[in-house]
Protein backbone atom coordinates (compact mmCIF):
# COMPACT_ATOMS: atom_id res chain seq x y z
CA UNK A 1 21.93 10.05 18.69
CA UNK A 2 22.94 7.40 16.48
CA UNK A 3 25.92 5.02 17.92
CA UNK A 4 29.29 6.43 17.01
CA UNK A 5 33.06 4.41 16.83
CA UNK A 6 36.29 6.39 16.06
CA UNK A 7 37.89 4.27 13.34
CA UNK A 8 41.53 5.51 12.53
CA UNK A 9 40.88 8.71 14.43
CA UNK A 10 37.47 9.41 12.22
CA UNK A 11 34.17 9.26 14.09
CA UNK A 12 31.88 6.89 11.77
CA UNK A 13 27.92 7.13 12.54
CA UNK A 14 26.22 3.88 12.07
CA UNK A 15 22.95 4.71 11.25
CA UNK A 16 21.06 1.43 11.93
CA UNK A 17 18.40 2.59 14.25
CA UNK A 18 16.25 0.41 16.94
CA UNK A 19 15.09 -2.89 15.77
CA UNK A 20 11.93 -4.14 15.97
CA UNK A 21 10.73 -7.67 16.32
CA UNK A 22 7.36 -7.37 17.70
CA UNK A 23 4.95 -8.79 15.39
CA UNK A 24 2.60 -6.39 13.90
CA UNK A 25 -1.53 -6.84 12.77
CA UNK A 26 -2.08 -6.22 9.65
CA UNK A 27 -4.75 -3.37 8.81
CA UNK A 28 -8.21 -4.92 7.74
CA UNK A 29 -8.68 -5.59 3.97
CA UNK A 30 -11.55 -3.03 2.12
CA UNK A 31 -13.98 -5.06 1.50
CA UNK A 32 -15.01 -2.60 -1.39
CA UNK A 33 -13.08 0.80 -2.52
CA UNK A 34 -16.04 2.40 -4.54
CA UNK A 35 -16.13 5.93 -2.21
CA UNK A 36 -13.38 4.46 -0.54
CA UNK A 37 -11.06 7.45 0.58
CA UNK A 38 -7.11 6.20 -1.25
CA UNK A 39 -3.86 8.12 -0.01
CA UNK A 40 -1.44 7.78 -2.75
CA UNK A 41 2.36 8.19 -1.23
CA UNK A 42 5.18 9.21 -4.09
CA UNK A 43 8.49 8.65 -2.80
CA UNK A 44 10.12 10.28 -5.41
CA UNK A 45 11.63 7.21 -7.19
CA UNK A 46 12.00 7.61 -11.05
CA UNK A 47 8.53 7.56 -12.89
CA UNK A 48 6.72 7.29 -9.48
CA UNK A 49 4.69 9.87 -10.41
CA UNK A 50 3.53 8.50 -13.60
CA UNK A 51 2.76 5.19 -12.34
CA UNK A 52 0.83 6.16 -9.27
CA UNK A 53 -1.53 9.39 -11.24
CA UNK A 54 -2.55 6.28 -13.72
CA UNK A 55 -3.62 4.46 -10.90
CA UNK A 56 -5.17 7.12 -9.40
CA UNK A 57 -7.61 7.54 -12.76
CA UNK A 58 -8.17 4.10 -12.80
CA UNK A 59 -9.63 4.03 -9.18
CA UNK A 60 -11.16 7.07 -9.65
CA UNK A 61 -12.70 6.53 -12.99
CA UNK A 62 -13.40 2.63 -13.01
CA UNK A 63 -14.34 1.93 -9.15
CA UNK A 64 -15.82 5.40 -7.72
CA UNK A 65 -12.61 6.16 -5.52
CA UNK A 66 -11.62 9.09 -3.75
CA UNK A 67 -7.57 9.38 -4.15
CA UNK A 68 -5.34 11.99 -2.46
CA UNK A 69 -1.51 12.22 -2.93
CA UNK A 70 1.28 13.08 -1.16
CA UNK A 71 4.90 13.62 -1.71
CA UNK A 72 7.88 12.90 0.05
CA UNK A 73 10.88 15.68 -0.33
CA UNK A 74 13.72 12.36 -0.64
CA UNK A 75 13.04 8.47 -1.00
CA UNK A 76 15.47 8.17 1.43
CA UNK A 77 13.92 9.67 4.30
CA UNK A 78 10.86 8.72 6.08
CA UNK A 79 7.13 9.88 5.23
CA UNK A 80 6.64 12.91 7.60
CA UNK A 81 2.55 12.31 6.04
CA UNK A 82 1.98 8.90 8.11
CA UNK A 83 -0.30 10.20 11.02
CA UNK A 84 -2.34 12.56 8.19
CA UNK A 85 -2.41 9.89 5.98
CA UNK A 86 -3.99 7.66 8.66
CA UNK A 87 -6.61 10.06 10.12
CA UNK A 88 -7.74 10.95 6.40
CA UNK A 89 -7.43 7.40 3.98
CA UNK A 90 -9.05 4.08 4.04
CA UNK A 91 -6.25 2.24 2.66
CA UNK A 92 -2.62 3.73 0.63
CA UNK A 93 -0.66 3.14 -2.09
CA UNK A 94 2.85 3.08 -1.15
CA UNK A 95 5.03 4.61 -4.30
CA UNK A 96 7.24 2.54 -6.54
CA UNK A 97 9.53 3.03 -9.22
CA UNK A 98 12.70 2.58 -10.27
């Protein structure tokens, strides 16, 4: 449950969550992506979708790739599609957009 104060009579959810200061290792760099497997996340943002399919022929096409994509329902929610996208990709792209 997130943490909850009664301002004024009105309950008011702060939705902050846990933090997290451990320092994290970074995944290892590909030292080649031709066959490479690529997980391509949209999150939904504005022209997401038409950024990350021109990447997608551009890995595909120029350096032998193998990309998959995913979409999120909201770019304001977390990607349900980590764990699959972990057990199936070599690396991902993250989306972007506007």
């Amino acid at each position: 449950m997130e943490p909850r104060h009664t301002i004024g009579g009105i309950d008011v959810y702060l939705p902050t969550g846990a933090v997290d200061t451990q320092s994290k290792t970074l995944a290892p760099r590909l030292t080649n992506i031709r066959g490479a497997r690529i997980g391509i996340l949209d999150n939904c943002k504005e022209f997401a979708d038409v950024v990350l399919r021109g990447v997608a022929q551009v890995l595909e096409r120029d350096h032998g790739a193998r990309v998959k994509f995913w979409q999120k329902s909201y770019l304001g929610v977390p990607s349900p599609y980590a764990q699959e996208m972990a057990a199936e990709c070599d690396a991902v792209i993250n989306g972007v957009g506007h």
